[in-house]
N, C-alpha and C. Protein backbone atom coordinates (compact mmCIF):
# COMPACT_ATOMS: atom_id res chain seq x y z
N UNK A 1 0.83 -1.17 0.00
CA UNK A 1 0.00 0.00 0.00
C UNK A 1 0.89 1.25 0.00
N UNK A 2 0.58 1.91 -0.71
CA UNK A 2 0.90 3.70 -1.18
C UNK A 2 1.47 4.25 0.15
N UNK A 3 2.22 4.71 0.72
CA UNK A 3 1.97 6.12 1.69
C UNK A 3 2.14 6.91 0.92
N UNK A 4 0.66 8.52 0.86
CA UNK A 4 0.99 9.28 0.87
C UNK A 4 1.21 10.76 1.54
N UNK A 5 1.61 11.51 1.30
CA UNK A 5 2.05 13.03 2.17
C UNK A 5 1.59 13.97 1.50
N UNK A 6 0.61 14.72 2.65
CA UNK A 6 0.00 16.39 1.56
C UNK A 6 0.91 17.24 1.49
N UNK A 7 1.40 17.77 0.36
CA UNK A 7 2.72 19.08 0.95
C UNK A 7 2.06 20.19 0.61
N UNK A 8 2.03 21.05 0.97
CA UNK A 8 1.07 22.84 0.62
C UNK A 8 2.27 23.89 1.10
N UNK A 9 3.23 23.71 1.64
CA UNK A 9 3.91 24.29 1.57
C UNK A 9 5.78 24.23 1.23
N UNK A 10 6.41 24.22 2.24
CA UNK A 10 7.79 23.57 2.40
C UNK A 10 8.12 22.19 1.78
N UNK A 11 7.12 21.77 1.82
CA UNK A 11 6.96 19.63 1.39
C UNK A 11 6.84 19.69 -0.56
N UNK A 12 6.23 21.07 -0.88
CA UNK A 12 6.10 21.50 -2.32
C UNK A 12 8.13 21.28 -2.88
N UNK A 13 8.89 22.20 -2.58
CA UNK A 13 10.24 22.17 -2.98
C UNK A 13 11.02 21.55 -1.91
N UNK A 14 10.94 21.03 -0.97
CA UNK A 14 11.79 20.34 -0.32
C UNK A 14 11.40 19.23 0.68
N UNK A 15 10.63 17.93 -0.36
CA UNK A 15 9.80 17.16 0.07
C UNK A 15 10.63 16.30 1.68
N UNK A 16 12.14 16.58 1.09
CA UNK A 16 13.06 15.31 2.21
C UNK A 16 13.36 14.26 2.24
N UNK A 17 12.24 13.46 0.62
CA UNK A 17 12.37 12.08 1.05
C UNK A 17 12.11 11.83 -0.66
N UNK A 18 12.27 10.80 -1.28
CA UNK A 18 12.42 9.98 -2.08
C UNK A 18 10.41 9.93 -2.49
N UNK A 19 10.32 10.39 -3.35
CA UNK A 19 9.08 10.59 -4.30
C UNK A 19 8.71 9.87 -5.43
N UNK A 20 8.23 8.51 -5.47
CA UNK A 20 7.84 7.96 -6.73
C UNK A 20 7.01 8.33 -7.57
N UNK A 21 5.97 9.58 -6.69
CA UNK A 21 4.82 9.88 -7.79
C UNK A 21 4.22 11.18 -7.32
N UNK A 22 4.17 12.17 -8.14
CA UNK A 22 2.86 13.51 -7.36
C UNK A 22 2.17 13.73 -8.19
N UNK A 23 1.02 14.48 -7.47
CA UNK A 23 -0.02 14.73 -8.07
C UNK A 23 -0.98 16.02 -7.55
N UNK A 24 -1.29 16.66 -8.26
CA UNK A 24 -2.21 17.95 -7.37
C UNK A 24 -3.25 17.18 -7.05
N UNK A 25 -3.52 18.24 -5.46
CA UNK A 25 -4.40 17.28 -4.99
C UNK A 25 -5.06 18.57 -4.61
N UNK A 26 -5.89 18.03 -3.24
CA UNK A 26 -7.41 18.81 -3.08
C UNK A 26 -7.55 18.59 -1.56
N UNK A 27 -7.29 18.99 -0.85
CA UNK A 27 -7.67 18.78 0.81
C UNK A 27 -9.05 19.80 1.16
N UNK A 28 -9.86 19.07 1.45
CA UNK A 28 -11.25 19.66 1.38
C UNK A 28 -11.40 20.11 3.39
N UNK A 29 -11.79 21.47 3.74
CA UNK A 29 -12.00 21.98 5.12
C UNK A 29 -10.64 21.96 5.52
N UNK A 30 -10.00 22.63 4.66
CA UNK A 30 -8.75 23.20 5.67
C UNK A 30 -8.67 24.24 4.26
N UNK A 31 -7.87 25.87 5.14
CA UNK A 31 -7.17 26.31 4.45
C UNK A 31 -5.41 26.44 4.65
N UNK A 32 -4.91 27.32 3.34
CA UNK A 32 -3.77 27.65 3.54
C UNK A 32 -3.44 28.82 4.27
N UNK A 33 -2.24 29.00 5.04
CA UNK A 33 -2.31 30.34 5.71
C UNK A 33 -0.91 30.24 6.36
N UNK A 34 -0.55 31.89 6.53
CA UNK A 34 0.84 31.90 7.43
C UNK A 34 0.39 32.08 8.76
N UNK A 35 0.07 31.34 9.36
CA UNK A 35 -1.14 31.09 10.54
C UNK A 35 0.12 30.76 12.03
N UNK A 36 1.03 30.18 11.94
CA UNK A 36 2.16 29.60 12.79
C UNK A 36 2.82 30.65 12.66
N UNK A 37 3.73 31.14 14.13
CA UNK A 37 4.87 31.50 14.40
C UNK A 37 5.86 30.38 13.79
N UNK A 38 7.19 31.04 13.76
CA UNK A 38 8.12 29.84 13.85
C UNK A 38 9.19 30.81 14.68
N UNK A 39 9.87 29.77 15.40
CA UNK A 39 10.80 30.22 16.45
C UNK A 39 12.36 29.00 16.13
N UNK A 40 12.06 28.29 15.06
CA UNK A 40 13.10 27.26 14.89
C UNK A 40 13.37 27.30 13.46
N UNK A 41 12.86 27.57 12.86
CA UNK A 41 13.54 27.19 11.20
C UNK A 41 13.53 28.76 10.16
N UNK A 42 12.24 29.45 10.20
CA UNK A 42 12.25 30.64 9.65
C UNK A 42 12.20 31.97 10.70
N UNK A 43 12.56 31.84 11.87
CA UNK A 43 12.96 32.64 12.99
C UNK A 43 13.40 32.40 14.32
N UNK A 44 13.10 33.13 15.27
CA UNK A 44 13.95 32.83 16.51
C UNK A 44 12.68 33.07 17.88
N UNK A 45 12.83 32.63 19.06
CA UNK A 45 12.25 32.82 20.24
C UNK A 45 12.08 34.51 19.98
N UNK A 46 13.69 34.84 19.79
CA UNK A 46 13.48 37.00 19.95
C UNK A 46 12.73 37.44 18.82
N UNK A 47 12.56 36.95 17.86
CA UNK A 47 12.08 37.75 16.64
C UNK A 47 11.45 36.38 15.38
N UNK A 48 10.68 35.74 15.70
CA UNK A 48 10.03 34.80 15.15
C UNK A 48 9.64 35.21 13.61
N UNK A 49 9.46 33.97 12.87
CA UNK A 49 9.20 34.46 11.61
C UNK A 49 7.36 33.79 11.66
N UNK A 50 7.15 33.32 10.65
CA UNK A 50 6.06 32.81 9.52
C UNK A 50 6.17 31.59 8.94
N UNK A 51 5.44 30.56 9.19
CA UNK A 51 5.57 29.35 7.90
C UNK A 51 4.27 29.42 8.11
N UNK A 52 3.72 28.38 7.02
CA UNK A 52 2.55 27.67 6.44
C UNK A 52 1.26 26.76 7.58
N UNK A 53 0.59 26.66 7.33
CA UNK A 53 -0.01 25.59 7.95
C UNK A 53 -1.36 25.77 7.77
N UNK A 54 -2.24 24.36 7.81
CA UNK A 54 -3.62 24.01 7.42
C UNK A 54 -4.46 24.72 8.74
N UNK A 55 -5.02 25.43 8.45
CA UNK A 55 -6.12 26.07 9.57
C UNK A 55 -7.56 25.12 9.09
N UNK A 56 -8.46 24.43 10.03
CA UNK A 56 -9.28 24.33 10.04
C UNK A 56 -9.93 25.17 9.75
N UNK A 57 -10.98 24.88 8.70
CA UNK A 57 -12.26 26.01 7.97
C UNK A 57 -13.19 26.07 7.72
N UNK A 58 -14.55 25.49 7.83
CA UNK A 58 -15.71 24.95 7.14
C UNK A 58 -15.70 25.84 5.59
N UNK A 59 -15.75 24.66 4.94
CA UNK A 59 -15.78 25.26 3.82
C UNK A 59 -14.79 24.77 2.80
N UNK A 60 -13.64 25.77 3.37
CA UNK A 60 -12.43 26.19 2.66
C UNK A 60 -11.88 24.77 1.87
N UNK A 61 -11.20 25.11 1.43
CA UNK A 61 -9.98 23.92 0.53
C UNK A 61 -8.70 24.48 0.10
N UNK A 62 -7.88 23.27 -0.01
CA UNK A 62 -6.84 23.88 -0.21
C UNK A 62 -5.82 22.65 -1.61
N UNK A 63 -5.76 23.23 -2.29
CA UNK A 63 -4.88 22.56 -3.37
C UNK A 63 -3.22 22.25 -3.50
N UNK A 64 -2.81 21.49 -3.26
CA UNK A 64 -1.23 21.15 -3.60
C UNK A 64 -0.35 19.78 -4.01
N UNK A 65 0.20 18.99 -3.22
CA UNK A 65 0.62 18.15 -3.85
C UNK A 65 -0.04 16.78 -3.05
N UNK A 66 -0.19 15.94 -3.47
CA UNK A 66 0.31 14.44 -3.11
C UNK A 66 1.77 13.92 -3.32
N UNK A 67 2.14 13.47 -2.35
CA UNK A 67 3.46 12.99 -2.83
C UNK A 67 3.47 11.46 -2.13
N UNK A 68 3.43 10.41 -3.05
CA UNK A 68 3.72 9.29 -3.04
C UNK A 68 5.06 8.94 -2.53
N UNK A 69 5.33 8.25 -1.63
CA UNK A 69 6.62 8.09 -0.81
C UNK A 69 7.50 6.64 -1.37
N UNK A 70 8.34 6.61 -2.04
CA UNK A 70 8.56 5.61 -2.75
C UNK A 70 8.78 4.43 -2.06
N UNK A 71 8.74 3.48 -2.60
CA UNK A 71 8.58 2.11 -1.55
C UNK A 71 9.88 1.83 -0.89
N UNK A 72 9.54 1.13 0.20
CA UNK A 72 10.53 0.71 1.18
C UNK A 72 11.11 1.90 1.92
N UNK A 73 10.52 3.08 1.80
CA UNK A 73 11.16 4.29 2.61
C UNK A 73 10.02 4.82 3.14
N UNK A 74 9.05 4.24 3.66
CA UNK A 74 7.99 4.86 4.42
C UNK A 74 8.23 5.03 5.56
N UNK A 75 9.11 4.11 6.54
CA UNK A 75 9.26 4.26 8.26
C UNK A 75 10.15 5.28 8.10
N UNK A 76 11.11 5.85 6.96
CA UNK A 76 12.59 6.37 7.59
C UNK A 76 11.95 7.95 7.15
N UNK A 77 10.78 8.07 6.07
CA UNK A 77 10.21 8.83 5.79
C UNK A 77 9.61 9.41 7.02
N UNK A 78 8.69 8.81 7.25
CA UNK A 78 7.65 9.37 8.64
C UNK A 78 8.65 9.58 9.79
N UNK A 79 9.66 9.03 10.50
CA UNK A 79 10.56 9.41 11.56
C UNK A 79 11.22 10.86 11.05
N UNK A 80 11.48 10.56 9.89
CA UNK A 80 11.72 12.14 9.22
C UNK A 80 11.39 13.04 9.22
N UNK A 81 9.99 13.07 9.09
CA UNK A 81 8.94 13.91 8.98
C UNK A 81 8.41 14.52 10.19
N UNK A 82 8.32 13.71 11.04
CA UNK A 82 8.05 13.76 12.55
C UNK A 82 8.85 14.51 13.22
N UNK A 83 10.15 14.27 12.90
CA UNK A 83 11.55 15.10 13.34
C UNK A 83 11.39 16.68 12.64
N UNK A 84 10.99 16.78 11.45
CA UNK A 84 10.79 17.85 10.87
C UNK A 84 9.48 18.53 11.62
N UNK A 85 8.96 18.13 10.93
CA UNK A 85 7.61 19.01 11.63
C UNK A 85 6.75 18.99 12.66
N UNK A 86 7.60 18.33 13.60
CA UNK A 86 6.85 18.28 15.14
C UNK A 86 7.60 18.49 15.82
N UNK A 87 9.01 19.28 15.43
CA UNK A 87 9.41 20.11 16.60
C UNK A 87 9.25 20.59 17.67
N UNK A 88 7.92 21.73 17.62
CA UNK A 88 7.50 22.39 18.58
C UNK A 88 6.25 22.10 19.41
N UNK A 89 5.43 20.48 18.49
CA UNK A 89 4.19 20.13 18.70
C UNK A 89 3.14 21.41 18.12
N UNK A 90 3.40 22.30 17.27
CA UNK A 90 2.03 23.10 16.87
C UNK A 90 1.55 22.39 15.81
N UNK A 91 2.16 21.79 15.15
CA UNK A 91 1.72 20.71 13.73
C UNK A 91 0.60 19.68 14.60
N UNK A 92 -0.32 19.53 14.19
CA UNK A 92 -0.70 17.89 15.04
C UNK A 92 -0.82 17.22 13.11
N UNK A 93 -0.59 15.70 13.27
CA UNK A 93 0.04 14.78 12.30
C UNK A 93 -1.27 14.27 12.42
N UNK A 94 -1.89 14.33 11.24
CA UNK A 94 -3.59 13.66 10.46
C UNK A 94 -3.09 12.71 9.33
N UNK A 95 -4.34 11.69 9.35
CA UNK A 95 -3.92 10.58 7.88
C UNK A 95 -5.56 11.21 7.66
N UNK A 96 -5.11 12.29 6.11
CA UNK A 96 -6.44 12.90 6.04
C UNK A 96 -6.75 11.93 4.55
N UNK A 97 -8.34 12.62 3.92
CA UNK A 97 -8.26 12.08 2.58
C UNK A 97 -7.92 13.81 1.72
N UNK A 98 -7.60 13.13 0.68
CA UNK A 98 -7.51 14.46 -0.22
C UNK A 98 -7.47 13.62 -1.74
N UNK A 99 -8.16 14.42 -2.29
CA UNK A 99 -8.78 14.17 -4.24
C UNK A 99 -7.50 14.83 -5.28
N UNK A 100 -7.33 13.66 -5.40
CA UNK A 100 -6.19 14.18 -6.46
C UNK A 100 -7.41 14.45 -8.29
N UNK A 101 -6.12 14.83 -8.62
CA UNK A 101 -7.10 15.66 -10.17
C UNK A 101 -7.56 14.66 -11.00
N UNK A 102 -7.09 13.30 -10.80
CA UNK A 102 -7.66 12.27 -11.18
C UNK A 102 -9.02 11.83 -10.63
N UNK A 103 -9.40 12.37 -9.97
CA UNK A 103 -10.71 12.29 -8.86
C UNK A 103 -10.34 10.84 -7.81
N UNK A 104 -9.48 10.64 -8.17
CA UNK A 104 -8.80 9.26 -6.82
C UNK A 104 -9.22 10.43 -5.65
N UNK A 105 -9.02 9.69 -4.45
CA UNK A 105 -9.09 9.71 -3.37
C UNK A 105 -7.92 8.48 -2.57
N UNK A 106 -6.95 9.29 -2.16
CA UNK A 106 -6.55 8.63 -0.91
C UNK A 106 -6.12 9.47 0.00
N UNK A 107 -5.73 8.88 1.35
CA UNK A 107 -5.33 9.02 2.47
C UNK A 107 -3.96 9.44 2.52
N UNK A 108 -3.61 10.72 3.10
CA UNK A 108 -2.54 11.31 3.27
C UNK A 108 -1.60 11.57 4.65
N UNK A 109 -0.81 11.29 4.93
CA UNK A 109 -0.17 11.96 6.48
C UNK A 109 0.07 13.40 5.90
N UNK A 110 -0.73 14.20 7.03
CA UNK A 110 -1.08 15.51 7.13
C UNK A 110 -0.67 16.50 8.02
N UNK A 111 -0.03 17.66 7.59
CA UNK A 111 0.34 18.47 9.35
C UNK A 111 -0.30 19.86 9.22
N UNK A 112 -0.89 19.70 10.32
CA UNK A 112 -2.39 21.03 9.97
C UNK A 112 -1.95 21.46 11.60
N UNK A 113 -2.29 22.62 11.59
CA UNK A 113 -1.89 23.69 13.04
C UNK A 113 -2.82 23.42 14.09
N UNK A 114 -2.29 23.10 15.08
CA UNK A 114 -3.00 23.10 16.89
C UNK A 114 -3.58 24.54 16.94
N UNK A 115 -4.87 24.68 16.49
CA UNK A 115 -5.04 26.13 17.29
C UNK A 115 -5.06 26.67 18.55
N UNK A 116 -5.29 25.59 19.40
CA UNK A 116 -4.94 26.30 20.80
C UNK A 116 -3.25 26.41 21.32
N UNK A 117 -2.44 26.06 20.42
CA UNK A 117 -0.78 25.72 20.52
C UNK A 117 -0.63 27.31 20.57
N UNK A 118 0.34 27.60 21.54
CA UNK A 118 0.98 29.11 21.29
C UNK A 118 1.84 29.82 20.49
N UNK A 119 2.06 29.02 19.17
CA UNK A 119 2.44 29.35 18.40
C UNK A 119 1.50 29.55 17.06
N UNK A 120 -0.11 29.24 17.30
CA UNK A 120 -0.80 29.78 15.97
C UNK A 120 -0.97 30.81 16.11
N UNK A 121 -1.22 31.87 15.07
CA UNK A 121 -1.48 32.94 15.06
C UNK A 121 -2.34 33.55 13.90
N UNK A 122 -3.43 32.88 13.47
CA UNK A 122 -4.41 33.00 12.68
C UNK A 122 -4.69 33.99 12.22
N UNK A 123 -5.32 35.13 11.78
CA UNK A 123 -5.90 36.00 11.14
C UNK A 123 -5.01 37.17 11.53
N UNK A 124 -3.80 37.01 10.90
CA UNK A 124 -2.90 38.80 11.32
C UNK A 124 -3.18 38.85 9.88
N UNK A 125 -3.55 40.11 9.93
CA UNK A 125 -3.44 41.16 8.32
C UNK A 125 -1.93 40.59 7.57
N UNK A 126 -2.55 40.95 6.25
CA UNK A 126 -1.44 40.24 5.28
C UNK A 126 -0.20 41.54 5.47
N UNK A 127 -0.41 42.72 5.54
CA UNK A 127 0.72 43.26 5.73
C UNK A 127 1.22 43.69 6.98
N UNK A 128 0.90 42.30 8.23
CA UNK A 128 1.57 42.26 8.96
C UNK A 128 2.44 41.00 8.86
N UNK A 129 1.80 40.28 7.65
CA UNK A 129 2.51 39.04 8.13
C UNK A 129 3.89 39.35 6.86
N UNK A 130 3.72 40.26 6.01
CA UNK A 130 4.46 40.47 4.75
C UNK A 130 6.11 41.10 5.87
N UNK A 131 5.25 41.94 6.50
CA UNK A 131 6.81 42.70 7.19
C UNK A 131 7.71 41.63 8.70
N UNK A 132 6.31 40.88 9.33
CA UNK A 132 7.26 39.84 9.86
C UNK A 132 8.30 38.88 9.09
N UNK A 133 8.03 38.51 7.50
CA UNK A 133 8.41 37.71 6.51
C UNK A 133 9.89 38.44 6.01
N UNK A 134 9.54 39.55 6.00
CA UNK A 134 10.86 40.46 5.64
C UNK A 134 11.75 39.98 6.60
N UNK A 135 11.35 40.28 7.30
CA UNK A 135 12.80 40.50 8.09
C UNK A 135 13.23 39.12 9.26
N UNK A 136 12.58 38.57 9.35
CA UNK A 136 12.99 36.93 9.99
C UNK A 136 13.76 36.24 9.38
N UNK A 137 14.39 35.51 10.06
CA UNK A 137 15.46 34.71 9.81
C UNK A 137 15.83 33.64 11.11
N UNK A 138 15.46 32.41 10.81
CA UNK A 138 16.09 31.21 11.65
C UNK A 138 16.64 30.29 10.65
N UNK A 139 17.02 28.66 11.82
CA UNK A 139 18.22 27.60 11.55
C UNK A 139 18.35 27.23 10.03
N UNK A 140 16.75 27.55 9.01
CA UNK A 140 16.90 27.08 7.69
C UNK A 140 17.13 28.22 6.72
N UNK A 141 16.92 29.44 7.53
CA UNK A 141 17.70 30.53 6.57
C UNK A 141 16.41 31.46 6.66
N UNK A 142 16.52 32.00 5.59
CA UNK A 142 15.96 33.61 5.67
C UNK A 142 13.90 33.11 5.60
N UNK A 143 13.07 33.72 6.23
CA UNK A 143 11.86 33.54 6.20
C UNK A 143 11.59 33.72 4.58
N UNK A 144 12.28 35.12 3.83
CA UNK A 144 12.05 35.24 2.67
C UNK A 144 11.76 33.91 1.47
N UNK A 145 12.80 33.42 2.11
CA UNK A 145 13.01 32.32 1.16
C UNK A 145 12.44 30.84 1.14
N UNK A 146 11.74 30.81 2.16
CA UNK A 146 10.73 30.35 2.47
C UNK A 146 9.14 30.62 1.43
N UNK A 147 8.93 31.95 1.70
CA UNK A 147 7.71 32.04 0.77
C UNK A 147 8.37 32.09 -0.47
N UNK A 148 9.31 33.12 -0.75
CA UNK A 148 9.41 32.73 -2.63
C UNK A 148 9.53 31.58 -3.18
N UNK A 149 10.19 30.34 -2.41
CA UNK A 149 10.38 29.08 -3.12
C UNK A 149 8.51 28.72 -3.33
N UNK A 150 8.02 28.40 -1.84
CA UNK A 150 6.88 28.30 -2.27
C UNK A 150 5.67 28.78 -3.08
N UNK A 151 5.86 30.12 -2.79
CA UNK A 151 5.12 31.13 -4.14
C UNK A 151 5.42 30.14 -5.81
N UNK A 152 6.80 29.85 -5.77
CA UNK A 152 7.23 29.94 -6.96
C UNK A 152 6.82 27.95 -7.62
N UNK A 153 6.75 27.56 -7.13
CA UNK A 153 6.89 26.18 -6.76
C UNK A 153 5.29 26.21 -6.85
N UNK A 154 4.30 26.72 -6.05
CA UNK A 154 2.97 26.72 -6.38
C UNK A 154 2.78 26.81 -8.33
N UNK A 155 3.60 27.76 -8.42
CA UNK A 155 2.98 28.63 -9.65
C UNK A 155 3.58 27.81 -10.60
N UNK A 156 4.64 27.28 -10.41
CA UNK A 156 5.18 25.94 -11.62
C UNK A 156 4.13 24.97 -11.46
N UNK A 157 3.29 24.50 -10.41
CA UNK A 157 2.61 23.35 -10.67
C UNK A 157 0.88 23.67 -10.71
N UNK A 158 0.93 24.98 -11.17
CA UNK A 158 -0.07 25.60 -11.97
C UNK A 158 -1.32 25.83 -11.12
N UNK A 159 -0.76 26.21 -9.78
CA UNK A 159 -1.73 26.67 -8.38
C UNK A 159 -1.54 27.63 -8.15
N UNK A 160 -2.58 28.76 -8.09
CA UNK A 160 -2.47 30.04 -7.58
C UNK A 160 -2.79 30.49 -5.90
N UNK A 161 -2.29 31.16 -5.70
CA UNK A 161 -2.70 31.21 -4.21
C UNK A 161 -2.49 33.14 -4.43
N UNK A 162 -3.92 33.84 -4.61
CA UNK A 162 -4.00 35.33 -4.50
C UNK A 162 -2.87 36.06 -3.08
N UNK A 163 -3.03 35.27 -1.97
CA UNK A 163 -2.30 35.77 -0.33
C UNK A 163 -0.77 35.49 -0.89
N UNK A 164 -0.57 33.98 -1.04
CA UNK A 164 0.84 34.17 -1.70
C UNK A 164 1.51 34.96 -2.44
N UNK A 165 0.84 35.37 -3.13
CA UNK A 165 1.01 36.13 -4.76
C UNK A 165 1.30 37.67 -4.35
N UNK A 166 0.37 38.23 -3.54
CA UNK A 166 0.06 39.26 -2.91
C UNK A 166 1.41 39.57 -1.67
N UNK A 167 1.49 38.21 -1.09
CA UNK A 167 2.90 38.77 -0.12
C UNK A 167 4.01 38.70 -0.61
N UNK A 168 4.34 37.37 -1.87
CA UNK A 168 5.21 38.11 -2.67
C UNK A 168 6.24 39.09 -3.00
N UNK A 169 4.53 39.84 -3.42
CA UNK A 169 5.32 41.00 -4.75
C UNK A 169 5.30 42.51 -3.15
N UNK A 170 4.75 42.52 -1.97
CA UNK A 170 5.03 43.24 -1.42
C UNK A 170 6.07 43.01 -0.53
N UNK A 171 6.32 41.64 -0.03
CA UNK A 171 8.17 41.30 0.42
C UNK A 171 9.04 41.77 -0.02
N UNK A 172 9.19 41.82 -1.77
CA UNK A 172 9.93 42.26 -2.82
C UNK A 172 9.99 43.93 -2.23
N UNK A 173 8.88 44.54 -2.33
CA UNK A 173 8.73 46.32 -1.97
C UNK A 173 9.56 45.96 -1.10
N UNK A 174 9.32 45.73 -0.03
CA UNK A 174 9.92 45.90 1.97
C UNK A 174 11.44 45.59 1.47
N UNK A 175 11.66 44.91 0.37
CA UNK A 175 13.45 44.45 0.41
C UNK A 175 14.17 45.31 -0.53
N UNK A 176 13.13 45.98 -1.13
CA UNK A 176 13.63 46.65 -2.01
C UNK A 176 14.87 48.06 -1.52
């Protein structure tokens, strides 16, 4: 049997692990959002940055990848993954379903945000979250570079995201 992994953000260009197959997919009641502090990878405890994460939504959806985990690397995958993105415990780890464009349906390991964790931070205005993005920097490097890969990486696999798009081209202003 398949494992697969939703990536919507970071998991888009720097999956970590050995990929036999992707596919755009469809995660139905969650959105995308720079909703998480980060205090370990795109900032610090003193001056925290911004990453990604699935906010619960009625409604909402959110489009990105499936990524099929190639065989025989599923345990070293998930210990991986676990190590990655449960650092701080604000991720909680779901085996969700999500519709790929084939109209398949399978089951994904998922990391969607603890809202009561003290590191979500849900609904800050986009040009607050554009000038925290500027200027953060933690252990994986500049926050910037963080959203442009993903901005850019969305837009090669022919997904638009208006908030992405939008913080972008005003990161660009603030660095200018």
């Amino acid at each position: 049997m398949t494992m697969w992994v939703f990536g919507y953000g970071s998991l888009l260009w720097n999956p970590g692990f050995p990929v036999a197959r992707q596919e755009v997919a469809r995660l139905h009641g969650y959105a995308r959002s720079f909703c998480m502090t980060s205090i370990h990878h795109r900032g610090t405890e003193e001056s925290p940055g911004l990453v990604l994460a699935l906010d619960e939504v009625d409604g909402a959806s959110c489009k990105g990848l499936a990524l099929a985990v190639a065989e025989g690397h599923e345990d070293q995958t998930l210990a991986e993954l676990r190590e990655r993105e449960l650092i701080s415990s604000a991720y909680l780890e779901r085996e969700l379903d999500v519709e790929l464009n084939t109209g398949d349906r399978v089951r994904a390991v998922t990391y969607v945000i603890d809202p009561h964790h003290v590191q979500y931070c849900g609904g800050l205005p986009l040009e607050e979250q554009a000038r925290i993005i500027a200027r953060a920097v933690g252990g994986r490097g500049p926050n910037t570079e963080y959203l442009f890969n993903t901005a850019e990486h969305l837009a090669e696999i022919g997904l638009n995201d208006p908030d992405l798009e939008w913080l972008t081209q005003r990161v660009r202003g603030l660095l200018a």
